[in-house]
PDB file of N, CA and C in Angstrom:
ATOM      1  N   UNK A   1       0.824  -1.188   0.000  1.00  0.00           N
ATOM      2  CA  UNK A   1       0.000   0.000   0.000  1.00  0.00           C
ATOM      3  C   UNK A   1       0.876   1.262   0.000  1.00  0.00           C
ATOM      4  N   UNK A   2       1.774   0.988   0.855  1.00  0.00           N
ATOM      5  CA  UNK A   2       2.961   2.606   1.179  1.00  0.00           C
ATOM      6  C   UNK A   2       3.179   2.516  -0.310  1.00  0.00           C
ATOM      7  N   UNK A   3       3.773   1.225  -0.453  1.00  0.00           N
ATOM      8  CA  UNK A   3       4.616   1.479  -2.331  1.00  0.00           C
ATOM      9  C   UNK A   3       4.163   2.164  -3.242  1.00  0.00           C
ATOM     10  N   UNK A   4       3.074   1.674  -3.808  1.00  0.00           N
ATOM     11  CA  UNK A   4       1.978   1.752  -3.994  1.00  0.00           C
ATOM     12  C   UNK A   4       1.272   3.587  -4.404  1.00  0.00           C
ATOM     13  N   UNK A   5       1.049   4.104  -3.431  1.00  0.00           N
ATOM     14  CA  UNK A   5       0.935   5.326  -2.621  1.00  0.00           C
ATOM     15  C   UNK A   5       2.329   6.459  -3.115  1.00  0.00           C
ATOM     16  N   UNK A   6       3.690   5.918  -2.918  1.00  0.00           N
ATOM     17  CA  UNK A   6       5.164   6.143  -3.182  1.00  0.00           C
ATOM     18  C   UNK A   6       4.844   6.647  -4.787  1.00  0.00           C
ATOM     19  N   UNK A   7       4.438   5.265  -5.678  1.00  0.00           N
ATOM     20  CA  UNK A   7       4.861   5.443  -6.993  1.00  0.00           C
ATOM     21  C   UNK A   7       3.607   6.112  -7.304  1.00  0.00           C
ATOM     22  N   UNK A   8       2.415   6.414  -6.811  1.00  0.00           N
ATOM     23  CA  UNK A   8       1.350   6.988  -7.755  1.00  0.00           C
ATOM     24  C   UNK A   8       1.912   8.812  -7.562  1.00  0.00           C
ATOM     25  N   UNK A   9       2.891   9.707  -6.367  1.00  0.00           N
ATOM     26  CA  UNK A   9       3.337  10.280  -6.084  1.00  0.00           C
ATOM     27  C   UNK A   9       4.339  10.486  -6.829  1.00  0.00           C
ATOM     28  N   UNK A  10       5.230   9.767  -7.107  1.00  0.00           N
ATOM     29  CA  UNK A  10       6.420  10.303  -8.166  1.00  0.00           C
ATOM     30  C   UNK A  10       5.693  10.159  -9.524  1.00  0.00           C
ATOM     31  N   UNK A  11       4.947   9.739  -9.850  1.00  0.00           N
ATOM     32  CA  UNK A  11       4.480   9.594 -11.380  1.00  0.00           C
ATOM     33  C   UNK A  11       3.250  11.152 -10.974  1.00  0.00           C
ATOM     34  N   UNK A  12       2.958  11.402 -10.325  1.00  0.00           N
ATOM     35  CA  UNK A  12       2.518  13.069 -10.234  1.00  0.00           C
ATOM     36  C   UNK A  12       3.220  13.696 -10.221  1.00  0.00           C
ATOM     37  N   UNK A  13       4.348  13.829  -9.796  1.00  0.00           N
ATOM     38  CA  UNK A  13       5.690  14.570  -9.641  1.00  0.00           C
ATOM     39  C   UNK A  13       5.756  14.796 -11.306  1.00  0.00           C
ATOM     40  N   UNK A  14       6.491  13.572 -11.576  1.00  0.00           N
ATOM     41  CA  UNK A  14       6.679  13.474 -13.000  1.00  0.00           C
ATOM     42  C   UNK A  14       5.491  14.243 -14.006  1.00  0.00           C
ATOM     43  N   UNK A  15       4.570  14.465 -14.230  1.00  0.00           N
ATOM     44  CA  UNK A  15       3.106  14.975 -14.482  1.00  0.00           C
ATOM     45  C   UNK A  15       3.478  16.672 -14.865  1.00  0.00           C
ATOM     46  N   UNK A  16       3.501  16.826 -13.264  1.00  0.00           N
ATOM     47  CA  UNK A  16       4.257  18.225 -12.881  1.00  0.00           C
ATOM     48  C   UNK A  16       5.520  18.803 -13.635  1.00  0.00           C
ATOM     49  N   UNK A  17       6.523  18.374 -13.761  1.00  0.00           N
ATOM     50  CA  UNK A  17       7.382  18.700 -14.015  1.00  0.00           C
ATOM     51  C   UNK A  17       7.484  18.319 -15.434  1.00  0.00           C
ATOM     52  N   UNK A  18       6.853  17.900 -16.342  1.00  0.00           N
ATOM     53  CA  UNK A  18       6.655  17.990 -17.908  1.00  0.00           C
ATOM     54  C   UNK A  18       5.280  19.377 -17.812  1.00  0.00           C
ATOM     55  N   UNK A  19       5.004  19.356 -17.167  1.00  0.00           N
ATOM     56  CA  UNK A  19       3.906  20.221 -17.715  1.00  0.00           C
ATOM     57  C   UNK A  19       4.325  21.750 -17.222  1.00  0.00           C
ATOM     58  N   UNK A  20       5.406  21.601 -16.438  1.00  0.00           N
ATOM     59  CA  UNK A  20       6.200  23.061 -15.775  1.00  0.00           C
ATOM     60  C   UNK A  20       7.335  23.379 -17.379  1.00  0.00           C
ATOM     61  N   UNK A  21       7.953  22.152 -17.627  1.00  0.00           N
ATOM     62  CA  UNK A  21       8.474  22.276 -18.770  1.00  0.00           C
ATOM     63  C   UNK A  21       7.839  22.549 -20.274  1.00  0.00           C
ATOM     64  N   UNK A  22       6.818  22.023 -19.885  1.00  0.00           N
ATOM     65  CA  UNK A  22       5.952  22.428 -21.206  1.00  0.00           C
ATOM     66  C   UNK A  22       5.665  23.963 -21.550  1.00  0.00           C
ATOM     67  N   UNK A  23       5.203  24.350 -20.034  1.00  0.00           N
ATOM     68  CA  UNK A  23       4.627  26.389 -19.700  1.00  0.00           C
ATOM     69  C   UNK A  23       6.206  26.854 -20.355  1.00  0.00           C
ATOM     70  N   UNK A  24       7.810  26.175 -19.938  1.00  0.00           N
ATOM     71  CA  UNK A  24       8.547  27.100 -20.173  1.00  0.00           C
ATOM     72  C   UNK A  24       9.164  27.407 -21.939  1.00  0.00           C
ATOM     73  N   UNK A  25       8.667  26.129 -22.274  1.00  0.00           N
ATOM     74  CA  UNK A  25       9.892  26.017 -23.751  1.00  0.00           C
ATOM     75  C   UNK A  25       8.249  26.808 -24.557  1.00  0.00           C
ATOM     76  N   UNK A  26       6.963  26.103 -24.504  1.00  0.00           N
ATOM     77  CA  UNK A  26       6.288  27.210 -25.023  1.00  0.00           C
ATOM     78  C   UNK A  26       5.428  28.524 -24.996  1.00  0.00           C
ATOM     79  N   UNK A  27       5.307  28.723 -23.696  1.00  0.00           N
ATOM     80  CA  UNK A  27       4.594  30.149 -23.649  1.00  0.00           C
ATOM     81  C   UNK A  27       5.459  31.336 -23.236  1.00  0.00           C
ATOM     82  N   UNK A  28       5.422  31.962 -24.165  1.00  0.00           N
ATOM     83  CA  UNK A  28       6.070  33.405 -24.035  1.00  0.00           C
ATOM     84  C   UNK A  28       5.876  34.195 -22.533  1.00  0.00           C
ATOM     85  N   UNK A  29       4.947  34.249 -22.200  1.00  0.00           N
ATOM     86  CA  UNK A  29       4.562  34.722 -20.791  1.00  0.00           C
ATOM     87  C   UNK A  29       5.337  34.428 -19.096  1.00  0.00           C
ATOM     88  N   UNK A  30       5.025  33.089 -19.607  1.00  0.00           N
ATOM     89  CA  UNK A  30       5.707  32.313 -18.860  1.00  0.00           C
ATOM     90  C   UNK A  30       7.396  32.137 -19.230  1.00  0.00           C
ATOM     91  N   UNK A  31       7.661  32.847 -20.093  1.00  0.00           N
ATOM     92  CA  UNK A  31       9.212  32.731 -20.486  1.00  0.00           C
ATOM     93  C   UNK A  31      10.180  34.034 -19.800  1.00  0.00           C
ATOM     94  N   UNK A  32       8.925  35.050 -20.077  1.00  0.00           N
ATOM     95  CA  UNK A  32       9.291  36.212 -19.456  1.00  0.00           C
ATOM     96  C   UNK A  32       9.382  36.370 -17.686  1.00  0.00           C
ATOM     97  N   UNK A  33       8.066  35.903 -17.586  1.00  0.00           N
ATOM     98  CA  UNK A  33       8.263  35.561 -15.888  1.00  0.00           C
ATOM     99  C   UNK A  33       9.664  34.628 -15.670  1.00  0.00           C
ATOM    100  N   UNK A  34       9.869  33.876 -16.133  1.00  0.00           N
ATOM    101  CA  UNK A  34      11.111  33.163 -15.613  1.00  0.00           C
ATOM    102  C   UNK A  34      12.393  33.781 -15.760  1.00  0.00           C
ATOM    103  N   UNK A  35      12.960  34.205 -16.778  1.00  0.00           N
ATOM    104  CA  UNK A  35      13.328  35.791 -16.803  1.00  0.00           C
ATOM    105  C   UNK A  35      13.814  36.585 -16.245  1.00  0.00           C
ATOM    106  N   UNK A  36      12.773  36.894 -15.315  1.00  0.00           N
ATOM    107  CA  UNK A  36      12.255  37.788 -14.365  1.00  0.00           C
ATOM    108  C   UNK A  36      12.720  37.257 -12.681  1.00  0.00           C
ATOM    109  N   UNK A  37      11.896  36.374 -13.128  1.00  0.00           N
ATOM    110  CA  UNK A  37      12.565  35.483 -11.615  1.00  0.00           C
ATOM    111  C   UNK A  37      14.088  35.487 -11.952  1.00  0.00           C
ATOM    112  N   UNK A  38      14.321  35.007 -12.828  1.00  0.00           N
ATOM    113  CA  UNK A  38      15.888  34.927 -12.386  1.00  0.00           C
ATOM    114  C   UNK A  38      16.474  35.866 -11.732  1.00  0.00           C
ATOM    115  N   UNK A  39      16.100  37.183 -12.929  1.00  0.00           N
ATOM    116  CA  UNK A  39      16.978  38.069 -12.360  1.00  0.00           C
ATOM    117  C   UNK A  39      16.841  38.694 -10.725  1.00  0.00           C
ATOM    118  N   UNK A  40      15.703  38.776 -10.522  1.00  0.00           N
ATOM    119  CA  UNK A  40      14.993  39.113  -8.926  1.00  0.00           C
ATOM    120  C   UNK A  40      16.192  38.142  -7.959  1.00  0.00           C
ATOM    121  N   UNK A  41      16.027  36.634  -8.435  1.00  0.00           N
ATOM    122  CA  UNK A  41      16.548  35.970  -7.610  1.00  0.00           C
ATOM    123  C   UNK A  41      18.569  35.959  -7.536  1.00  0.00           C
ATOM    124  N   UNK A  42      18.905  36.859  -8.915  1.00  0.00           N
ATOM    125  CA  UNK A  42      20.331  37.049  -8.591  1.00  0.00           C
ATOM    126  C   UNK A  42      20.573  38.444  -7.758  1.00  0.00           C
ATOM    127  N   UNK A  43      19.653  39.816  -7.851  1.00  0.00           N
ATOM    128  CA  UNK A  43      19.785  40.856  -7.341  1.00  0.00           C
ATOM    129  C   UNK A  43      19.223  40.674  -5.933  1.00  0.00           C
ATOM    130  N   UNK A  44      18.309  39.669  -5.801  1.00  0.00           N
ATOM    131  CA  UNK A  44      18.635  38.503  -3.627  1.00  0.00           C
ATOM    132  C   UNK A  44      19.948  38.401  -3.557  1.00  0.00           C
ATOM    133  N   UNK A  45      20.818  38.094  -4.053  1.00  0.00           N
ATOM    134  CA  UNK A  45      22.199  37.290  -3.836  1.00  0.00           C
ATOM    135  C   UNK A  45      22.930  38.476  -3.391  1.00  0.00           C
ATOM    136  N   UNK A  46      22.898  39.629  -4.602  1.00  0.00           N
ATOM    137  CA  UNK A  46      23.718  40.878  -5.051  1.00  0.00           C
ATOM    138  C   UNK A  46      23.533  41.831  -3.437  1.00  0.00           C
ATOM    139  N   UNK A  47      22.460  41.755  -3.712  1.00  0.00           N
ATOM    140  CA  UNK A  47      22.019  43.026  -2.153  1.00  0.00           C
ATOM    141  C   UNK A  47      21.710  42.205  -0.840  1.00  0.00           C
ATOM    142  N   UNK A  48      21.762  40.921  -0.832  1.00  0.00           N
ATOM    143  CA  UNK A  48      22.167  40.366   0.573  1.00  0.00           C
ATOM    144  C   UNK A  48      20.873  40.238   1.430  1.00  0.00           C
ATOM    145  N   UNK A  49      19.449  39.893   0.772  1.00  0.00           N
ATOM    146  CA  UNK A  49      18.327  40.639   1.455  1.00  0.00           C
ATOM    147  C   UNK A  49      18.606  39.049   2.631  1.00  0.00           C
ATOM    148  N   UNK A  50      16.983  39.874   3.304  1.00  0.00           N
ATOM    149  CA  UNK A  50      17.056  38.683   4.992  1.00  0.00           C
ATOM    150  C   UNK A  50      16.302  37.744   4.703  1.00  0.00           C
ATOM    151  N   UNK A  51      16.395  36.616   5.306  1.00  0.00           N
ATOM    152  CA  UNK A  51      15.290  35.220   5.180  1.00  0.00           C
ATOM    153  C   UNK A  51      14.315  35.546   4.320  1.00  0.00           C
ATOM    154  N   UNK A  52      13.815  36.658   5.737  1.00  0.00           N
ATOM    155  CA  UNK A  52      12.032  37.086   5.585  1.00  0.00           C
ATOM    156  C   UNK A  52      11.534  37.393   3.646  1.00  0.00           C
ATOM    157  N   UNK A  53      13.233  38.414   3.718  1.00  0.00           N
ATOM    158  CA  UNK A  53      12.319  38.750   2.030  1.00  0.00           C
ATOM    159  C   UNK A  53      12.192  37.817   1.462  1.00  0.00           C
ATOM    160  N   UNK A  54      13.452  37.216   1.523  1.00  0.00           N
ATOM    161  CA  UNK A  54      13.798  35.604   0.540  1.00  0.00           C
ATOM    162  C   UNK A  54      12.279  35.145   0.292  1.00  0.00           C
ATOM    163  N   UNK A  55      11.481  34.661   1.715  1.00  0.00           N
ATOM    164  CA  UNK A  55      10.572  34.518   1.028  1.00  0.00           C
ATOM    165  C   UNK A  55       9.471  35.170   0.862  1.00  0.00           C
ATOM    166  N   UNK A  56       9.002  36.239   0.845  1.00  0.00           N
ATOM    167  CA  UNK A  56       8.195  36.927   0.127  1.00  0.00           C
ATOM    168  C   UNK A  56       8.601  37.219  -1.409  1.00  0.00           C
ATOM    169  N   UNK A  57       9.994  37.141  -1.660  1.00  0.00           N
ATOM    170  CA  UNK A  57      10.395  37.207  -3.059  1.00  0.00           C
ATOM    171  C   UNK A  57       9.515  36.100  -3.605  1.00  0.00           C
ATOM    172  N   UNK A  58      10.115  34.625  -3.140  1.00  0.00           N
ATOM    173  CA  UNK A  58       9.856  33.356  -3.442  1.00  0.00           C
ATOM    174  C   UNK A  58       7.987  33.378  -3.462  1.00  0.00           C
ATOM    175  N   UNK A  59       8.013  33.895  -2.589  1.00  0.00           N
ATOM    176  CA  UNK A  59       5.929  33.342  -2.995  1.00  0.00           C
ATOM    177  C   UNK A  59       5.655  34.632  -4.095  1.00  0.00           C
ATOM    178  N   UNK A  60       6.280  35.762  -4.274  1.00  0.00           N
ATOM    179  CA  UNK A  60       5.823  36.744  -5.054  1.00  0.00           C
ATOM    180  C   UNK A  60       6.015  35.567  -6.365  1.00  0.00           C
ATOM    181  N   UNK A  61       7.176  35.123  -6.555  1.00  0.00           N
ATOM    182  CA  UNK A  61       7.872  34.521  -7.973  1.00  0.00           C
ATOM    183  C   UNK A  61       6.748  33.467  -8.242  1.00  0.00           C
ATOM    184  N   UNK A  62       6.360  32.617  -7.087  1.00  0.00           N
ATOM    185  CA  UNK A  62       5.529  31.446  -6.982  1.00  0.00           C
ATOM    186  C   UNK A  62       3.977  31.924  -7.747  1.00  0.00           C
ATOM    187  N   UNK A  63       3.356  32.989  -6.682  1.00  0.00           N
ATOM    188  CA  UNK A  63       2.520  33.252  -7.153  1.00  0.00           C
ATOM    189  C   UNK A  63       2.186  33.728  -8.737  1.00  0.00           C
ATOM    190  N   UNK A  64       2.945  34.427  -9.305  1.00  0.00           N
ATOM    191  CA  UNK A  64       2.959  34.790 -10.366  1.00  0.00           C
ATOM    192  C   UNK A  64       3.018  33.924 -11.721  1.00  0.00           C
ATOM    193  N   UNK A  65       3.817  33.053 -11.505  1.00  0.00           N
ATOM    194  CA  UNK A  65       4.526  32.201 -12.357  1.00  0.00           C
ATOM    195  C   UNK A  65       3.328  30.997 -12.460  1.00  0.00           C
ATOM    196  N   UNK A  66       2.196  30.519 -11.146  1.00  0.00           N
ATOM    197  CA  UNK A  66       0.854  29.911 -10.794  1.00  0.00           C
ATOM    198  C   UNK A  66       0.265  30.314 -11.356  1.00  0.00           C
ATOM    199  N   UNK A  67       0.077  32.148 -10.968  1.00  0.00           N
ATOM    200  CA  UNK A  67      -1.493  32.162 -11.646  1.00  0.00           C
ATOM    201  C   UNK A  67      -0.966  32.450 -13.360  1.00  0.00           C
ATOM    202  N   UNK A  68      -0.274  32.584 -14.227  1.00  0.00           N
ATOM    203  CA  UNK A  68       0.124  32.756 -15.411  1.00  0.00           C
ATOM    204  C   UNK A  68      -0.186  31.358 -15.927  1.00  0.00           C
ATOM    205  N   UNK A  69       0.480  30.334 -15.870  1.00  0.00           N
ATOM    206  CA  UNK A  69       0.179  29.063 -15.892  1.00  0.00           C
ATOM    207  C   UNK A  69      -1.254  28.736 -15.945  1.00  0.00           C
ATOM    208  N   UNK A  70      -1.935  29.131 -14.813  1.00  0.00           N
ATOM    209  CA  UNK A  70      -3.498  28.548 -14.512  1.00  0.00           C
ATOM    210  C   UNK A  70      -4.495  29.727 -16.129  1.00  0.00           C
ATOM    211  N   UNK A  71      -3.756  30.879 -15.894  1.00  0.00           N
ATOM    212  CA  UNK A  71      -4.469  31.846 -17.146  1.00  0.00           C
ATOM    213  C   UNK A  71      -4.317  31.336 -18.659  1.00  0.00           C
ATOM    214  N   UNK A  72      -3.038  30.923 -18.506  1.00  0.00           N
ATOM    215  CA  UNK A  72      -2.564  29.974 -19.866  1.00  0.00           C
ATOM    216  C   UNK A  72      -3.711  28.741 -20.083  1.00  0.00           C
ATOM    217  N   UNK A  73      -3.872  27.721 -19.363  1.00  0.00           N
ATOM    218  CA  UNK A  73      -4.686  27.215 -19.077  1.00  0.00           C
ATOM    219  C   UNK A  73      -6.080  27.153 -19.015  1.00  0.00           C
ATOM    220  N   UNK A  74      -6.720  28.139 -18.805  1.00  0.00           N
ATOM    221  CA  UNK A  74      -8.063  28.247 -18.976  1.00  0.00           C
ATOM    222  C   UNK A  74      -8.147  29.369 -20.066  1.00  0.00           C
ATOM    223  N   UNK A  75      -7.093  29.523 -20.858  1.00  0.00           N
ATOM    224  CA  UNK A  75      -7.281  29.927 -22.388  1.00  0.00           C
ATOM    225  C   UNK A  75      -7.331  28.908 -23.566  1.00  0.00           C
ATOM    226  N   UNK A  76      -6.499  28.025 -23.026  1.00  0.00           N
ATOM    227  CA  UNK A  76      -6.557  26.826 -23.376  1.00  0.00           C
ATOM    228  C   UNK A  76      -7.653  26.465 -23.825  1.00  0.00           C
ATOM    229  N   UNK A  77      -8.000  26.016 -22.740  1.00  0.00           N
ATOM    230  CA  UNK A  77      -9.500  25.033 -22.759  1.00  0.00           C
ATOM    231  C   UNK A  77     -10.707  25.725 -23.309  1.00  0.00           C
ATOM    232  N   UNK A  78     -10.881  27.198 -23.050  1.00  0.00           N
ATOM    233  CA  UNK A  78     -11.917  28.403 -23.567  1.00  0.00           C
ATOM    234  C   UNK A  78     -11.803  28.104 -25.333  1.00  0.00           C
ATOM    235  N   UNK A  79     -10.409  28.225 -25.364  1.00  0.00           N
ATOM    236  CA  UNK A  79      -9.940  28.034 -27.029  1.00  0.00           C
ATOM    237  C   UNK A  79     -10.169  26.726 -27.684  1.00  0.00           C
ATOM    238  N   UNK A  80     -10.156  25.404 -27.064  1.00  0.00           N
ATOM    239  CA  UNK A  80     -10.695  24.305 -27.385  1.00  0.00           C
ATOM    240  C   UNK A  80     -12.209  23.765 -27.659  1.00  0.00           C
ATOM    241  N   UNK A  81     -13.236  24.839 -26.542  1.00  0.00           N
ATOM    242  CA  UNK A  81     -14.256  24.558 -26.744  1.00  0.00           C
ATOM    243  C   UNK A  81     -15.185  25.372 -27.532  1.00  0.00           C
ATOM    244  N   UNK A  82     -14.720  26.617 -27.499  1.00  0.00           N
ATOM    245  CA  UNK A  82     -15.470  27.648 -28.419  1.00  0.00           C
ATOM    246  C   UNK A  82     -14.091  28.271 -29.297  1.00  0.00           C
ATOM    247  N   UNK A  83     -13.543  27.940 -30.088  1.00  0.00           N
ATOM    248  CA  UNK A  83     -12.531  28.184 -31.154  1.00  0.00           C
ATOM    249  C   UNK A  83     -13.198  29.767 -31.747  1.00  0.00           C
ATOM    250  N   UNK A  84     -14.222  30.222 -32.075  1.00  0.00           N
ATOM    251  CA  UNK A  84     -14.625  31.303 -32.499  1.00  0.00           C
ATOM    252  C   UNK A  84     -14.545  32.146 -31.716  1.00  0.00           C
ATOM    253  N   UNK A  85     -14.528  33.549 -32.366  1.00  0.00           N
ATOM    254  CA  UNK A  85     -15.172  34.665 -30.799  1.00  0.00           C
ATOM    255  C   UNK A  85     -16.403  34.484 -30.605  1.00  0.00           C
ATOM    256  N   UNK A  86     -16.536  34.840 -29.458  1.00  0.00           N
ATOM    257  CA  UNK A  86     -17.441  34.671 -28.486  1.00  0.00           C
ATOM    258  C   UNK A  86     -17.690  35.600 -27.154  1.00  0.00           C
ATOM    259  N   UNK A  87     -18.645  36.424 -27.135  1.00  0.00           N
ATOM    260  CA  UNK A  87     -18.601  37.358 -25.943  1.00  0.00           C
ATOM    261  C   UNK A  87     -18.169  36.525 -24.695  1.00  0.00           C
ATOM    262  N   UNK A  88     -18.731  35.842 -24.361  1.00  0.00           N
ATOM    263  CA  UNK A  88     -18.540  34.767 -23.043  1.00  0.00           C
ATOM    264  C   UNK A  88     -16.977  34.393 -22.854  1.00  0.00           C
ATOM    265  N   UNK A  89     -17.116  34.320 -23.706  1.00  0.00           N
ATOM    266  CA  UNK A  89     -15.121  33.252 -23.837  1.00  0.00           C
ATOM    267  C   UNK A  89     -14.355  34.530 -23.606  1.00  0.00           C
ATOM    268  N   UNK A  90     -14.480  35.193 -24.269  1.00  0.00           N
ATOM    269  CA  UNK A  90     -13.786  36.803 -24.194  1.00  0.00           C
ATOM    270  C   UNK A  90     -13.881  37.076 -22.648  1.00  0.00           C
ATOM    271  N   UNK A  91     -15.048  37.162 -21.982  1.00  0.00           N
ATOM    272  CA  UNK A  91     -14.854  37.666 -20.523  1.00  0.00           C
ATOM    273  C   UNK A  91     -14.060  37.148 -19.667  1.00  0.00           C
ATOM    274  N   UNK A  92     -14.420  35.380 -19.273  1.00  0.00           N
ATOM    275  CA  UNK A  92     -13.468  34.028 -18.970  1.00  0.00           C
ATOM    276  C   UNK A  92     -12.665  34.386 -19.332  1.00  0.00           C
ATOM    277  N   UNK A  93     -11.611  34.730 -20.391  1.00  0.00           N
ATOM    278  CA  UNK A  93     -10.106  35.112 -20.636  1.00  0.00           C
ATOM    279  C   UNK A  93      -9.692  36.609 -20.101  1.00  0.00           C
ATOM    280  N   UNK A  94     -10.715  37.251 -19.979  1.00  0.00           N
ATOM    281  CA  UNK A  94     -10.355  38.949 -19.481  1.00  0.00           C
ATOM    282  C   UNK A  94     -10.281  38.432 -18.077  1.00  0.00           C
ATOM    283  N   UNK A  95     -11.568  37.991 -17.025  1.00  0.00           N
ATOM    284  CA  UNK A  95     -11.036  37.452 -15.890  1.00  0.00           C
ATOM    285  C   UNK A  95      -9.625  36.652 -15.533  1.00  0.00           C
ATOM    286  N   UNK A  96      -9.206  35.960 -16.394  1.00  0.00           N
ATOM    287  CA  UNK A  96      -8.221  35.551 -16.087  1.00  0.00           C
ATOM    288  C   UNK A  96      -7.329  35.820 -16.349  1.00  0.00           C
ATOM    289  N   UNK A  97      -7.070  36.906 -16.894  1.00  0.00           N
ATOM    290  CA  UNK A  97      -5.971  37.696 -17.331  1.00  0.00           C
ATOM    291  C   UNK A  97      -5.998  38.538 -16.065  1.00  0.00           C
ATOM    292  N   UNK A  98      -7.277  39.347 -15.903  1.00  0.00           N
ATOM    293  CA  UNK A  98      -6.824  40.278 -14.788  1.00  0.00           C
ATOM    294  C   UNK A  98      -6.587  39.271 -13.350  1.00  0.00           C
ATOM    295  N   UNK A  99      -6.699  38.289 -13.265  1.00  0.00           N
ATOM    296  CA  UNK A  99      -5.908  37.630 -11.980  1.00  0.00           C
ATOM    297  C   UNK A  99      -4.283  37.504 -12.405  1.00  0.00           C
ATOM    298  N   UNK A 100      -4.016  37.655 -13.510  1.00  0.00           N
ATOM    299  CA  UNK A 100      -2.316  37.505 -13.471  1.00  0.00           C
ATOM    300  C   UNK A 100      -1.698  38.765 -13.293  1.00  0.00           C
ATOM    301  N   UNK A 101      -3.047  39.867 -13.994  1.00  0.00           N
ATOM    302  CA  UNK A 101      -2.652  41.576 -13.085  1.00  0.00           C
ATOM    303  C   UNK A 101      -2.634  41.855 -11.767  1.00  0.00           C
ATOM    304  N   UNK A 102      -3.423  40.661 -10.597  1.00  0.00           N
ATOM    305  CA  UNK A 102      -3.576  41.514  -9.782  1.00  0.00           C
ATOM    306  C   UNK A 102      -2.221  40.613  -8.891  1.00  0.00           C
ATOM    307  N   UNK A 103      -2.030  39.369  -9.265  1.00  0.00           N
ATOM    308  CA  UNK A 103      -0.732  38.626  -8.747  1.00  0.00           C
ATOM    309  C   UNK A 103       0.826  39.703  -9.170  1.00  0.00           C
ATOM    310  N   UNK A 104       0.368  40.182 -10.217  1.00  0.00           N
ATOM    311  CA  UNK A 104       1.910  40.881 -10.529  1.00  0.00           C
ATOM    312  C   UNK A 104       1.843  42.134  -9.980  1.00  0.00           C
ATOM    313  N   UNK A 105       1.308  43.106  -9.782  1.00  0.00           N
ATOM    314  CA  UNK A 105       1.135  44.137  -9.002  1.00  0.00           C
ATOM    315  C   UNK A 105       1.809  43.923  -7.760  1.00  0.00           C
ATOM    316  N   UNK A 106       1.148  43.173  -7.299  1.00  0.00           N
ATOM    317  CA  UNK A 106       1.107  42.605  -5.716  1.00  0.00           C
ATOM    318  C   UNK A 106       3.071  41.902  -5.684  1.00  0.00           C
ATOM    319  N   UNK A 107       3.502  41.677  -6.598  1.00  0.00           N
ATOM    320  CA  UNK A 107       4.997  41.088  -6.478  1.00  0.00           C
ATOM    321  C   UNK A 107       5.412  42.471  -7.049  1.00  0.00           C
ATOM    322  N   UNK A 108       5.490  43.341  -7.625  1.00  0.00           N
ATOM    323  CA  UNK A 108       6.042  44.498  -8.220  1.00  0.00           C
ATOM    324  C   UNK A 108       6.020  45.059  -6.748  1.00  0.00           C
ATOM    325  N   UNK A 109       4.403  45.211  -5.596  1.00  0.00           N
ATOM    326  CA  UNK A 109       5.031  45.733  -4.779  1.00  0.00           C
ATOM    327  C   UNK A 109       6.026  45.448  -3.831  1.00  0.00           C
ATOM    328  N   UNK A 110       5.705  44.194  -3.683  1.00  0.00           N
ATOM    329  CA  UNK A 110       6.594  43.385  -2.461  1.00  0.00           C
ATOM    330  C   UNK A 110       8.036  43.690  -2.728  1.00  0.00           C
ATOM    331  N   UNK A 111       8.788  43.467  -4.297  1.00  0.00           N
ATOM    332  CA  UNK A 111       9.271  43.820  -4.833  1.00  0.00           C
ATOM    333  C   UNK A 111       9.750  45.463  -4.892  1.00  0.00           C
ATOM    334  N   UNK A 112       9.609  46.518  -4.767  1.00  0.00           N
ATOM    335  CA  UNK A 112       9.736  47.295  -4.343  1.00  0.00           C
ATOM    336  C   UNK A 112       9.832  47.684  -2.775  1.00  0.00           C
ATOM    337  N   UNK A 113       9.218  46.920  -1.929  1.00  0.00           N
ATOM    338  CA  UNK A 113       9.361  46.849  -0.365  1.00  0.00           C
ATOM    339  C   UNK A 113      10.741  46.193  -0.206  1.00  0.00           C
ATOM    340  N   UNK A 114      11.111  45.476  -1.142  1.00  0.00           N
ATOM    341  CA  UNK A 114      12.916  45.200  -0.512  1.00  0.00           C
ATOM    342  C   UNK A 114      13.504  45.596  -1.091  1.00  0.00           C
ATOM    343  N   UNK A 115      13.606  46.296  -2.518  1.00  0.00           N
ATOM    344  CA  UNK A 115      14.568  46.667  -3.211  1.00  0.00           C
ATOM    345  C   UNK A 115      15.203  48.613  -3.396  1.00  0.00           C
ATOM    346  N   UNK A 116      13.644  49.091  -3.017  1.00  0.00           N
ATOM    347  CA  UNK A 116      13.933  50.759  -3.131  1.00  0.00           C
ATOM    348  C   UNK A 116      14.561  51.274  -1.850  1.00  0.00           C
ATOM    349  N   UNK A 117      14.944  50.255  -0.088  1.00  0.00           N
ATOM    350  CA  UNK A 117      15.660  50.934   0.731  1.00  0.00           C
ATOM    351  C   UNK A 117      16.906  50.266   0.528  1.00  0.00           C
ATOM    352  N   UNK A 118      17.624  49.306  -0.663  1.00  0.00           N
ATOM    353  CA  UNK A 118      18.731  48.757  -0.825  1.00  0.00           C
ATOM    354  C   UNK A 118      19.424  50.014  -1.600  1.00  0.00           C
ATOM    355  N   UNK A 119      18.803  50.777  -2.223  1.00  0.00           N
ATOM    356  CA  UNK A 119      19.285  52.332  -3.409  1.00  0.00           C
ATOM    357  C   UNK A 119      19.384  53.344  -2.359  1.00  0.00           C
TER     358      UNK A 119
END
């Protein structure tokens, strides 16, 4: 049963991590966020920030890089089932676009809370 339990867990793992690879080699969005993260996560190194930011950086990067993915995603599927325009489909993609506005805001500020008293 543990085993069992073990391998249905790494074969989700596995799941995960083709489909993290998939967001990076094709969506532009998601290419830029990573990018992005990088560089955030070498100018952590450069200016020496504390734990604490470390991770508020890290869930800013997390969050962002999630909900982009999940927006990618339910464009996806909007685009699979109604291929035409469509007022409806149009809104579903505006909602979910503005959740990847309101995740990046929200890391631009956090983002600015550790980086504008390092200048």
């Amino acid at each position: 049963m543990l085993i069992s339990f073990l391998k249905n867990r790494l074969l989700g793992s596995k799941y995960a991590i083709t489909g993290a690879l998939k967001l990076i080699k094709n969506e532009p969005s998601i290419q830029l966020q990573t990018i992005i993260s990088i560089g955030v996560t070498i100018a952590g190194f450069v200016f020496d920030i504390s734990a604490t930011q470390w991770m508020l950086q890290c869930f800013a990067i997390g969050l962002v890089i999630s909900v982009e993915a999940l927006n990618t995603a339910i464009e996806e599927i909007a685009n699979f089932i109604h291929p035409e325009q469509h007022i409806k489909i149009g809104y579903i993609k505006d909602i979910a676009a503005g959740a990847v506005f309101f995740a990046a805001i929200a890391a631009v500020i956090i983002g600015c809370i550790i980086y504008i008293p390092k200048f």
